[in-house]
Protein backbone atom coordinates (compact mmCIF):
# COMPACT_ATOMS: atom_id res chain seq x y z
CA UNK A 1 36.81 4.99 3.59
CA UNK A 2 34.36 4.40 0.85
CA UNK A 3 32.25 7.36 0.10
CA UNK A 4 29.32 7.59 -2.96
CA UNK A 5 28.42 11.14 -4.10
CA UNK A 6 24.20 11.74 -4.87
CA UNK A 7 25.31 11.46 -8.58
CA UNK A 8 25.21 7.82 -8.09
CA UNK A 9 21.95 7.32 -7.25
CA UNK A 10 19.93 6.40 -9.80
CA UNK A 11 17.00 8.81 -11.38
CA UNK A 12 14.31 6.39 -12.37
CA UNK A 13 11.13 8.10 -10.29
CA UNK A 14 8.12 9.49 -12.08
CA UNK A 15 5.93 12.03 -10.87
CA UNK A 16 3.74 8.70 -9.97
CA UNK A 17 6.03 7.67 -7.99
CA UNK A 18 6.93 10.34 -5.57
CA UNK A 19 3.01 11.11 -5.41
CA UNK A 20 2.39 7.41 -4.92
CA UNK A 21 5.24 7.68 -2.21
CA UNK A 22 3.57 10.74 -0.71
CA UNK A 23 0.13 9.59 -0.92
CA UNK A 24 1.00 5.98 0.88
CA UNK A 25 3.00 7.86 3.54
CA UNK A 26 0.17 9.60 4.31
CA UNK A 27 -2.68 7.13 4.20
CA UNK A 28 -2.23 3.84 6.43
CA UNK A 29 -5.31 1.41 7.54
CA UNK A 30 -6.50 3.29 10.76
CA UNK A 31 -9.44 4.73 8.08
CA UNK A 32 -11.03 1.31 8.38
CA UNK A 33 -11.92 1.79 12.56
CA UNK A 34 -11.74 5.64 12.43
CA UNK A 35 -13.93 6.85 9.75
CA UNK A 36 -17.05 5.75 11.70
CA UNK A 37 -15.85 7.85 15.01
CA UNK A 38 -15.05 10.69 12.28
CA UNK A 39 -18.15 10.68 10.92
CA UNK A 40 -20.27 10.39 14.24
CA UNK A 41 -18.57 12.62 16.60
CA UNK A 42 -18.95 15.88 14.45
CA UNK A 43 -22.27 14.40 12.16
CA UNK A 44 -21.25 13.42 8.43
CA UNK A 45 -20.91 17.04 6.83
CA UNK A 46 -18.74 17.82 9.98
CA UNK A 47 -16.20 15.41 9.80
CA UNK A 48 -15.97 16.06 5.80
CA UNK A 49 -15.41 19.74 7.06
CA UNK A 50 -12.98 18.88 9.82
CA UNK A 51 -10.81 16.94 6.63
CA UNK A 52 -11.39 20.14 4.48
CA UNK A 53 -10.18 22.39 7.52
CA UNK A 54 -7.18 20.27 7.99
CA UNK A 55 -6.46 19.68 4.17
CA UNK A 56 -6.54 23.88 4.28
CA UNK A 57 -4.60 24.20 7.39
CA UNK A 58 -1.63 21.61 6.20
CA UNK A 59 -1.74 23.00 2.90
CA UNK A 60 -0.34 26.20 4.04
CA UNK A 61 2.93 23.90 5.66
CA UNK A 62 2.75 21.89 2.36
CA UNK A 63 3.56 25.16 -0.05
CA UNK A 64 5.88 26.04 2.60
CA UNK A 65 7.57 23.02 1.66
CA UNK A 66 6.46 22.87 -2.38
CA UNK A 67 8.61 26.54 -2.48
CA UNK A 68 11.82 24.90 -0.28
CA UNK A 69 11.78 21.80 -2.60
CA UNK A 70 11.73 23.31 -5.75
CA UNK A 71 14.07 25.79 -4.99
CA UNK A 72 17.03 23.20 -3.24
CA UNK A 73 15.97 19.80 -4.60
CA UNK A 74 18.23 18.09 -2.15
CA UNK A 75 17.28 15.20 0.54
CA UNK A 76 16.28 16.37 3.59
CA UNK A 77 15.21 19.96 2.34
CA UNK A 78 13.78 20.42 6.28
CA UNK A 79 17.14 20.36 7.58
CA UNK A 80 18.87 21.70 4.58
CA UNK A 81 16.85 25.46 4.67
CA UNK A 82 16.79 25.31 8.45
CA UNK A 83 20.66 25.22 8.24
CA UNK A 84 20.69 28.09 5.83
CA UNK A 85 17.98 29.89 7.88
CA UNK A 86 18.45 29.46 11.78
CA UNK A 87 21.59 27.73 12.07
CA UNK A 88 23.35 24.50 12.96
CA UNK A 89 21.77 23.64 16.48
CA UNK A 90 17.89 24.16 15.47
CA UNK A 91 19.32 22.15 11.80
CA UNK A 92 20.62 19.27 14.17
CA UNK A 93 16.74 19.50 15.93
CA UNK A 94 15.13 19.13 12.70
CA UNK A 95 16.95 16.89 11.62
CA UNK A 96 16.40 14.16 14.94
CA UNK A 97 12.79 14.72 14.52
CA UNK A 98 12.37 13.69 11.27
CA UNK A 99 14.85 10.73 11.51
CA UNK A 100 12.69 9.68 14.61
CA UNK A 101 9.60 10.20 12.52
CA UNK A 102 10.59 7.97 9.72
CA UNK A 103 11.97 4.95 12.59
CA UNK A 104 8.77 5.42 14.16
CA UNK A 105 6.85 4.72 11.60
CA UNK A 106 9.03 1.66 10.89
CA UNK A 107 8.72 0.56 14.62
CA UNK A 108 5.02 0.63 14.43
CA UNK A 109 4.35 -1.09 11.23
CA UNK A 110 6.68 -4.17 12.34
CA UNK A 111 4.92 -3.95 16.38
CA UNK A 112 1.06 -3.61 14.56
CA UNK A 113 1.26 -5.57 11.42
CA UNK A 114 0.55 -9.07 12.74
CA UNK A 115 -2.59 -7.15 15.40
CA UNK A 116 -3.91 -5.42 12.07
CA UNK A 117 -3.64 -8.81 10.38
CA UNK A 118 -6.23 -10.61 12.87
CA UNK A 119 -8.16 -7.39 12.93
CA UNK A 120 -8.86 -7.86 9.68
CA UNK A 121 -9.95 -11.57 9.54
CA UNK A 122 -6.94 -12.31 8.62
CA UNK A 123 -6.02 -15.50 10.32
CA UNK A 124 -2.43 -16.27 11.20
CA UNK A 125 -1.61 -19.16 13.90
CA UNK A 126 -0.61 -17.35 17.14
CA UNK A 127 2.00 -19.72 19.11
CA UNK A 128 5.27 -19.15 21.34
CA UNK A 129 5.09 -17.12 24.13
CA UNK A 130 8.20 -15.66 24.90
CA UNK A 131 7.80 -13.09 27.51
CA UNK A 132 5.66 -10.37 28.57
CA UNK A 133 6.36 -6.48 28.10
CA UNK A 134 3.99 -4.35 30.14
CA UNK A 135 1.65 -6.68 30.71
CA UNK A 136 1.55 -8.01 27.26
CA UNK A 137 2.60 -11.62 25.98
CA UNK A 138 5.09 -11.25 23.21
CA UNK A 139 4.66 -14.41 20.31
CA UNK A 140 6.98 -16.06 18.56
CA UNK A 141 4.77 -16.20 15.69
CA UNK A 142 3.80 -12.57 15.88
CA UNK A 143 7.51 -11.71 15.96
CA UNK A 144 8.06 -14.38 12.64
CA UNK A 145 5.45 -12.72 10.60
CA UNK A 146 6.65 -9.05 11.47
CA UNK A 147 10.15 -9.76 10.79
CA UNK A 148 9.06 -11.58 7.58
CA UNK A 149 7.88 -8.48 5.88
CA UNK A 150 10.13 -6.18 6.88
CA UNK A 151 13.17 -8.63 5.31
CA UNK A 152 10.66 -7.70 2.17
CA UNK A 153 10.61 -4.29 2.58
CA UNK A 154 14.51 -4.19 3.33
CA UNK A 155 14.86 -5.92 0.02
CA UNK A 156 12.95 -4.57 -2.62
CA UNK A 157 14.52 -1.30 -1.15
CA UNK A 158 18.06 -2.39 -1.52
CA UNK A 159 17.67 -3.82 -4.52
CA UNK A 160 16.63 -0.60 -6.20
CA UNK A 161 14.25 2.42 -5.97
CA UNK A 162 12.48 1.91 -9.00
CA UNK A 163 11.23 -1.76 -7.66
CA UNK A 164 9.99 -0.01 -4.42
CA UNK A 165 8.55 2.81 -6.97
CA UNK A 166 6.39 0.65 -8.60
CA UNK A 167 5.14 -1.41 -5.60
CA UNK A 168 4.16 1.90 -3.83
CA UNK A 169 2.41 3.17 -7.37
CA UNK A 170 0.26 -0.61 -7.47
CA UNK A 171 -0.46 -0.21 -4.20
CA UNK A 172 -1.86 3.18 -3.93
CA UNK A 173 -3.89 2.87 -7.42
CA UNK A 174 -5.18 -0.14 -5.45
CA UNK A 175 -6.41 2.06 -2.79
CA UNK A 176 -7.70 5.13 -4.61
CA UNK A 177 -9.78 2.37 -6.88
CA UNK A 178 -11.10 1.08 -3.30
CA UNK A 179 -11.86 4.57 -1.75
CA UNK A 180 -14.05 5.13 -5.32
CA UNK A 181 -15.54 1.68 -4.74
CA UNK A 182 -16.93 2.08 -1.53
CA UNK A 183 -18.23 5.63 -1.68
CA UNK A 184 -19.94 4.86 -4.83
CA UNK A 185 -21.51 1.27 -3.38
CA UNK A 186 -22.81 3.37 -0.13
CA UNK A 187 -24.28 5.97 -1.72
CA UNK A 188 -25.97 3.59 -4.84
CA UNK A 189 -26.86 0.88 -2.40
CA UNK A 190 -27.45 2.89 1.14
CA UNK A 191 -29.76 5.43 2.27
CA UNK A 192 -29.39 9.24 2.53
CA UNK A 193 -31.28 9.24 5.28
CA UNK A 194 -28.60 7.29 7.26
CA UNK A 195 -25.91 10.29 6.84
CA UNK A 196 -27.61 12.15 9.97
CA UNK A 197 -26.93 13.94 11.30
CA UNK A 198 -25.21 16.15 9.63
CA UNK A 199 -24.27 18.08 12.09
CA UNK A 200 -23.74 17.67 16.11
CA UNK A 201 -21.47 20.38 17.74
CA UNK A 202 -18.76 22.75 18.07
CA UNK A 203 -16.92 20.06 20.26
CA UNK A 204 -17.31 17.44 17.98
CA UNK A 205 -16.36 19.64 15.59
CA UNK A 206 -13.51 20.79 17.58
CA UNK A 207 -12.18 17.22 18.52
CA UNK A 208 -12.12 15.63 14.99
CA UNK A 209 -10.35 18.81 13.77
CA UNK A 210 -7.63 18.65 16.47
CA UNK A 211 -7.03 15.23 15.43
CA UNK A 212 -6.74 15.00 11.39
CA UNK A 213 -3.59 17.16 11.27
CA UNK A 214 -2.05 13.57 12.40
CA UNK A 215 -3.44 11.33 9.77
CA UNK A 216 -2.29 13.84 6.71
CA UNK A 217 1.02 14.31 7.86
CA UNK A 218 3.67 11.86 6.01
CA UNK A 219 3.67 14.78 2.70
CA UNK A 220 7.42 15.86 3.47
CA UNK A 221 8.37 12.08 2.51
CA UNK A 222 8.53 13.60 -1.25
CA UNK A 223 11.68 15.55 -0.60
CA UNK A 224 13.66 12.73 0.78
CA UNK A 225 13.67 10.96 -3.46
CA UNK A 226 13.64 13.87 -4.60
CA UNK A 227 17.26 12.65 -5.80
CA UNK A 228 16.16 9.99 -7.65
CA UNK A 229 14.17 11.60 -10.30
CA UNK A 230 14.28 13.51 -13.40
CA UNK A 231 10.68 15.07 -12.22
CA UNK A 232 11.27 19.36 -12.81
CA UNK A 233 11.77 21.12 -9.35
CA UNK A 234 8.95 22.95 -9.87
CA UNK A 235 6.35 19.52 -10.32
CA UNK A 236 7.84 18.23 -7.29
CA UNK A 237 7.15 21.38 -5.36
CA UNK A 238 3.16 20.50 -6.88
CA UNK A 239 3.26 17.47 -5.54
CA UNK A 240 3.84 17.73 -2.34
CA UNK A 241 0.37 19.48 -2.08
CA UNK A 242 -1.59 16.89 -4.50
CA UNK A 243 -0.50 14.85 -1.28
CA UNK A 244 -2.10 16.39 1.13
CA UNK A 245 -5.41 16.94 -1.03
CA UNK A 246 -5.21 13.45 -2.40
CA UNK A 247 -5.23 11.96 0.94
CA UNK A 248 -7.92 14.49 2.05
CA UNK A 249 -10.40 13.39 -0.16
CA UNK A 250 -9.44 9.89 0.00
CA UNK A 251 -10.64 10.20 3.60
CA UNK A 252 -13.62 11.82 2.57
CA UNK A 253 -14.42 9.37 -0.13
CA UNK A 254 -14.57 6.99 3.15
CA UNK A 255 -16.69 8.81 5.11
CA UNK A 256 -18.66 9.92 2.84
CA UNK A 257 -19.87 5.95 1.76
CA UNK A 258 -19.34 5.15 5.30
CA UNK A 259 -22.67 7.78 6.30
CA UNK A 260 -24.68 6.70 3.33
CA UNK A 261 -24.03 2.54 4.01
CA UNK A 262 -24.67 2.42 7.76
CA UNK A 263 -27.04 4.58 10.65
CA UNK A 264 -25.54 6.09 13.01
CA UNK A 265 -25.87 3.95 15.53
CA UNK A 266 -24.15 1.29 13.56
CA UNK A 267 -21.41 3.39 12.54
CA UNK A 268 -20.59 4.49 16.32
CA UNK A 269 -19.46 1.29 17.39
CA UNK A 270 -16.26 -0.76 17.91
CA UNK A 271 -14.65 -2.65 15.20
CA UNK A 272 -13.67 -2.57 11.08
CA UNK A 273 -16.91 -0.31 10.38
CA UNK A 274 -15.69 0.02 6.95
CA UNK A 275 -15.25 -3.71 6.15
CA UNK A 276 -18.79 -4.14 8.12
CA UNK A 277 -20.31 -1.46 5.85
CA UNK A 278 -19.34 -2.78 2.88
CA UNK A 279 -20.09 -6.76 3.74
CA UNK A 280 -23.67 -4.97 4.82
CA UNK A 281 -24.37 -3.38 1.25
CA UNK A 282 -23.35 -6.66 -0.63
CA UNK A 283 -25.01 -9.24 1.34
CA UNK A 284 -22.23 -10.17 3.29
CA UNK A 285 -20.40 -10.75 -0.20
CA UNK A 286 -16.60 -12.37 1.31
CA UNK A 287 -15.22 -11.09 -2.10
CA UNK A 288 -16.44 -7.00 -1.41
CA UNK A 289 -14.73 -7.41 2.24
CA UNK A 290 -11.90 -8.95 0.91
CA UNK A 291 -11.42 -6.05 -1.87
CA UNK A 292 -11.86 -3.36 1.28
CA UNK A 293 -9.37 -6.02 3.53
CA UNK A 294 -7.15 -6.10 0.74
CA UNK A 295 -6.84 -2.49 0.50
CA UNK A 296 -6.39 -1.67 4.70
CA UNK A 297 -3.63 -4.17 4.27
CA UNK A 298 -2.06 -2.34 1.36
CA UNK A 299 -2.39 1.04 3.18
CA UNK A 300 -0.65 -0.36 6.19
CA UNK A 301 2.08 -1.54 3.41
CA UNK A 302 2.30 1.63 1.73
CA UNK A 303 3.10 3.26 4.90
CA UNK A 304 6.01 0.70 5.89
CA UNK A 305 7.82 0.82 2.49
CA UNK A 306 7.47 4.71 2.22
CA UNK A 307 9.07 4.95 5.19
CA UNK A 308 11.83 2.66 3.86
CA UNK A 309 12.91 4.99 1.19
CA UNK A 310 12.27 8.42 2.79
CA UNK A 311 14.02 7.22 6.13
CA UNK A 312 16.91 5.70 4.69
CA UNK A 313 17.34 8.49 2.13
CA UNK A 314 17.12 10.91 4.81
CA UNK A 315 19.37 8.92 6.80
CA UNK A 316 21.57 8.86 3.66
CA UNK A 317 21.57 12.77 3.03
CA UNK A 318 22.17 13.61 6.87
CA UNK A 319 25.31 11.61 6.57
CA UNK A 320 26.57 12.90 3.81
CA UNK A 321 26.83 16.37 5.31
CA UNK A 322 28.59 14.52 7.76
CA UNK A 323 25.70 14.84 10.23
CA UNK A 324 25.71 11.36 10.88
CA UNK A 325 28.58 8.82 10.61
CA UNK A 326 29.67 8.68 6.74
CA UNK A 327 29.38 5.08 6.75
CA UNK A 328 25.76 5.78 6.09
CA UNK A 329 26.35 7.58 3.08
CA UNK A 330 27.83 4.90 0.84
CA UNK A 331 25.56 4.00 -2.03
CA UNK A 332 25.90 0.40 -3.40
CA UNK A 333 27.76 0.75 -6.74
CA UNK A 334 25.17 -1.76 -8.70
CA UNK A 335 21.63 -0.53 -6.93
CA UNK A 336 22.62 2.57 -6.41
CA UNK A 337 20.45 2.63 -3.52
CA UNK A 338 22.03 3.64 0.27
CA UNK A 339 22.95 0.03 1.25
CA UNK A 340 24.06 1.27 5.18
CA UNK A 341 21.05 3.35 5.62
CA UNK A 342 18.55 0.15 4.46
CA UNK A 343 20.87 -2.20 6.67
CA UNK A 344 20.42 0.15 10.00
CA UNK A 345 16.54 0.29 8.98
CA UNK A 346 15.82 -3.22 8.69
CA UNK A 347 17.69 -4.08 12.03
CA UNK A 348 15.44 -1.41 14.05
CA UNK A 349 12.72 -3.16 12.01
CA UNK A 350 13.91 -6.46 12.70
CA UNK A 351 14.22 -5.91 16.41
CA UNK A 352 10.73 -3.12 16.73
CA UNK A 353 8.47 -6.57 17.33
CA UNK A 354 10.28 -8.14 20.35
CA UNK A 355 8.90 -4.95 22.02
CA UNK A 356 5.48 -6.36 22.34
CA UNK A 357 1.84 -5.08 21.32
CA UNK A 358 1.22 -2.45 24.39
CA UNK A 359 -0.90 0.03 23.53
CA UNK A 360 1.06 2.12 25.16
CA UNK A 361 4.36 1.29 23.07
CA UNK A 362 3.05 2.21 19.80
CA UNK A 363 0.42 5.05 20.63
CA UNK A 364 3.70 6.59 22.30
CA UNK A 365 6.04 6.11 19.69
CA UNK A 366 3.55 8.01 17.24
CA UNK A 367 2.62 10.52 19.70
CA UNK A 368 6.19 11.29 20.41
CA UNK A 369 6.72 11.24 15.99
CA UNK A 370 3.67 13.89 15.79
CA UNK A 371 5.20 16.09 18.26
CA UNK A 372 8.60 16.10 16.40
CA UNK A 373 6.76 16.58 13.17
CA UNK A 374 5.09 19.82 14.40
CA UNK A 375 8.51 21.10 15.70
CA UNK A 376 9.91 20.61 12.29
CA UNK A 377 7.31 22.41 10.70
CA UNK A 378 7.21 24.92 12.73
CA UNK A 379 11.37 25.43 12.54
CA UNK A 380 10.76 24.94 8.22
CA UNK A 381 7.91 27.74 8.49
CA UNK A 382 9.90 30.08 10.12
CA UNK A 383 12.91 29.52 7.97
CA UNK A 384 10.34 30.04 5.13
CA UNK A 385 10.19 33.37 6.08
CA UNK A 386 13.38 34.40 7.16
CA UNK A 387 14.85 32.94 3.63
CA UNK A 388 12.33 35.53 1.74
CA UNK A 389 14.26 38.38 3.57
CA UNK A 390 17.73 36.93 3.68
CA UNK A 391 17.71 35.08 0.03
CA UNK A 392 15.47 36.47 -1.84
CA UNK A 393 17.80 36.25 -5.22
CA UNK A 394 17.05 32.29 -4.59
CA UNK A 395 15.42 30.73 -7.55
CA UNK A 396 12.26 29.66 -6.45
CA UNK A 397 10.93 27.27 -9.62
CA UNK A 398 7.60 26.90 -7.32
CA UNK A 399 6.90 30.16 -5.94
CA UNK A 400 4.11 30.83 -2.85
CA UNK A 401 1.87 33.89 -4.09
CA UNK A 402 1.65 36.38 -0.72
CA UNK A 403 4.52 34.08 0.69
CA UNK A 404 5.35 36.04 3.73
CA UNK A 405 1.28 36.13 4.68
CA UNK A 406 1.64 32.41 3.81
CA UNK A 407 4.63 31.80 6.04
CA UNK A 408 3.08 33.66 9.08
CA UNK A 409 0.11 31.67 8.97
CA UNK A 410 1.80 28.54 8.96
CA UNK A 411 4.03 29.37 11.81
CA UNK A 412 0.87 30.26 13.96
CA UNK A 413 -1.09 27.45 12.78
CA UNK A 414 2.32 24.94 13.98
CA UNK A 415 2.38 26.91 17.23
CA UNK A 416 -1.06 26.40 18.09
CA UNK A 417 -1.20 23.24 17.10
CA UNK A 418 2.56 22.55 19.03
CA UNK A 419 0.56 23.81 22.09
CA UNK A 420 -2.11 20.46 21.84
CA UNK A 421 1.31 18.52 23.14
CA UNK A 422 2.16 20.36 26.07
CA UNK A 423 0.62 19.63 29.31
CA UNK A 424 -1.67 22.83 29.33
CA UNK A 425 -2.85 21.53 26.30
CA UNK A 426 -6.30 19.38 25.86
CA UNK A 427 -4.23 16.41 24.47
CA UNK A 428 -0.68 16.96 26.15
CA UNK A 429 2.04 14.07 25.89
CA UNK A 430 2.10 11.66 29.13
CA UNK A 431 5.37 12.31 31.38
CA UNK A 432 6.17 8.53 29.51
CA UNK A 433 6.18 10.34 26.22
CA UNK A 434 8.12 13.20 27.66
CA UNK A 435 10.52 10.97 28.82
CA UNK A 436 11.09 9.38 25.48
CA UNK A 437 11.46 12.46 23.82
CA UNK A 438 13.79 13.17 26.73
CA UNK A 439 15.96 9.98 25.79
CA UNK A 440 16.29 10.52 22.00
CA UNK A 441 17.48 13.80 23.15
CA UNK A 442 20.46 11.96 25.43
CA UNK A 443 20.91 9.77 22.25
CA UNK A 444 21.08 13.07 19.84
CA UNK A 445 23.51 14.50 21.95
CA UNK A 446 25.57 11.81 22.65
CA UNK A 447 25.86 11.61 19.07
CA UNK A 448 26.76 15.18 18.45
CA UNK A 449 29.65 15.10 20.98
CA UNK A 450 31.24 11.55 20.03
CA UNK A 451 30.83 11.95 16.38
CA UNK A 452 29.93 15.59 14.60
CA UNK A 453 32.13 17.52 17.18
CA UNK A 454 35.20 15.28 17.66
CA UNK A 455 35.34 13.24 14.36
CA UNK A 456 32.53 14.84 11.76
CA UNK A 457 33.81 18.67 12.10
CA UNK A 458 33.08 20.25 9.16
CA UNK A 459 33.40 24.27 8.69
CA UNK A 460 30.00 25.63 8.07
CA UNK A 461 30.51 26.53 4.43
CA UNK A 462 31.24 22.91 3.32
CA UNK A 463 28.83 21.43 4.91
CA UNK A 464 26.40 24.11 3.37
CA UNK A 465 27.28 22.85 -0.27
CA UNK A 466 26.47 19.51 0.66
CA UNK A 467 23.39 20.59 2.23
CA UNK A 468 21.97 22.71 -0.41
CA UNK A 469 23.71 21.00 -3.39
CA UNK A 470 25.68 23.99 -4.46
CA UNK A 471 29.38 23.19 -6.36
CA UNK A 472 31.48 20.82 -4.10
């Protein structure tokens, strides 16, 4: 059958890219509803110190993963080092969480996307009632709309990285400009004394902190292109934590005008807080709300196409090593962009909205994501070390000072953090959850045993060149 090696792809990334495809990962549009709940429960300086905490907490994963990138600048670096590291089997884990995190994110953008649109004033007729799913009508329109901008998505994708490149780069200058705009407006136009209190509690404290680990994770979507740029190893290693420090104070840009533009009391309740804060400080100016609409949307957007080229890449490089079915692995000889991969992608996509709006449907699908993100971080943090003992000859173009002290850290940070998901945790999964981790299991195995065992054997040294990228 047909079969593309990596050197086809094309290299036409710049380090503005795969930040801008880091970045947008990371940041979606929940900041418009969230930042006044992070900025209340824990007072103002609180939730600025729960993002600082955080930012500290998954920068320790992120030079984990700066050192691994640099060093084997291959797609899907998680599972590649955890092959070297552990083995096959915990390799196989990895890699099922992170293709599950990347769907996921794709399943959620096409479910939410038409919600988020009337959330944000954004009105789109609502008509055709199909059928209900958990209580919940499923629209025509809503599935229209949905499947509309994922075709766009699939598109630009297919059609070539460095179109996708540059819409992600627009985009996320678009939202760093917006994040400067409204901090600066709330703290020129508002009132200092509407920032308090500063301070409320250990538990507030405690809750915001367990909670931002979620909303900066999306950094390890840099590896996936890594491929398809000329960027040195050791700048991409950089980059991966100029994502998670970017985002950070992106978020604290947000709360930060958020505290100074509305009281407390205004801030705590229900609703696009940030869009109200910044209609509030203007006069109810439609064209500030629409530059702060404009910009949710775009996060939302940035999330959905970098999950396009991380997830198919991935999808692309997990094939390849014959992980996967090889069909996935062809590149298309004009884009060079992984045609099968896209394809798969935008049918989930495509078919992700008929599932209806349930809270419960897309709160699950990301819980289920965060828990497989924390597994793989935990697997790449622990492979982190053993690879300093075991490989230590390695050339490390980005290399962690005190990397074992590093490593540890991170491993006890992902196990404590692994431990909010369990049930004798304050924030464990619902059995529903478990049981959807318990069915992409059946569907991981299933795809083991039909495919990898039976017609994908591969002997564990050539399927550790393709991995790691060494000679073929």
């Amino acid at each position: 059958m047909e079969r593309n090696s990596n050197p086809t792809m094309v290299k036409t990334l710049s380090k503005w890219n795969l930040l801008s495809i880091g970045i947008g990962a990371v940041i979606g549009w929940s900041w418009v509803i969230y930042a006044g709940y992070w900025s209340v429960t824990p007072g103002t300086l609180g939730g600025i110190f729960a993002f600082v905490v955080a930012a500290l907490l998954c920068s320790l994963v992120g030079l984990v993963y700066a050192e691994l990138t640099s060093a084997f600048p291959k797609i899907g670096v998680d599972v590649s080092i955890t092959f070297l590291g552990l083995g096959k089997i915990p390799a196989l884990i990895v890699s099922w969480c992170v293709l599950y995190l990347w769907m996921s994110f794709i399943l959620v953008e096409a479910i939410m996307f038409p919600i988020i649109l009337g959330n944000l004033g954004i009105e789109v007729p609502v008509f055709g009632e199909m059928f209900t799913v958990l209580g919940t009508p499923v629209m025509l329109s809503d599935v229209i709309i949905a499947v509309l901008f994922n075709t766009f998505f699939a598109f630009i994708n297919y059609r070539g990285v460095k179109i996708s490149g540059w819409v992600q780069t627009a985009a996320v200058a678009v939202l760093a400009a917006a994040a400067l705009f409204f901090c600066g407006s709330g703290m020129a136009l508002g009132e200092a004394s509407n920032a308090r209190p500063l301070f409320t509690d250990a538990a507030g404290l405690t809750t915001i902190m367990l909670i931002v680990p979620g909303f900066l994770s999306g950094f390890n979507a840099i590896p996936q292109a890594v491929e398809e740029t000329n960027v040195a190893p050791k700048t991409v290693g950089r980059l991966v934590l100029y994502t998670v420090w970017g985002s950070a104070i992106f978020y604290i840009l947000i709360i930060a005008g958020l505290a100074f533009a509305m009281p407390e009391s205004a801030r705590a309740g229900d609703g696009l807080v940030v869009v109200e804060a910044v209609s509030s400080l203007f006069g109810g100016s439609r064209l500030a709300s629409a530059f702060i609409t404009f910009a949710s949307l775009l996060g939302m957007l940035t999330t959905w196409n970098a999950a396009y080229i991380a997830g198919s890449r991935f999808l692309y490089g997990m094939a390849r090593a014959r992980f996967l079915p090889e069909k996935l692995a062809v590149i298309h000889p004009k884009y060079g962009t992984p045609k099968n991969a896209i394809i798969l992608m935008f049918v989930i996509g495509t078919l992700a909205p008929f599932a209806g709006t349930n809270s419960t449907i897309y709160v699950g699908l990301m819980n289920i994501a965060s828990f497989g993100l924390v597994v793989t971080w935990l697997f790449v943090s622990v492979t982190f070390i053993r690879l300093r003992d075991t490989m230590p000859e390695i050339r490390r173009p980005y290399t962690v000072p005190f990397g074992k002290v590093i490593g540890w850290i991170s491993v006890v940070f992902c196990a404590a953090y692994l431990f909010l998901y369990t049930p004798w945790g304050p924030s464990g999964l619902l059995p529903i959850e478990w049981a959807g981790i318990a069915v992409i299991a059946v569907i991981a195995l299933i795809v083991y045993f039909s495919y990898n065992i039976r017609g994908g054997h591969m002997e564990h040294e050539e399927r550790k060149k393709l991995l790691i990228g060494e000679e073929e």
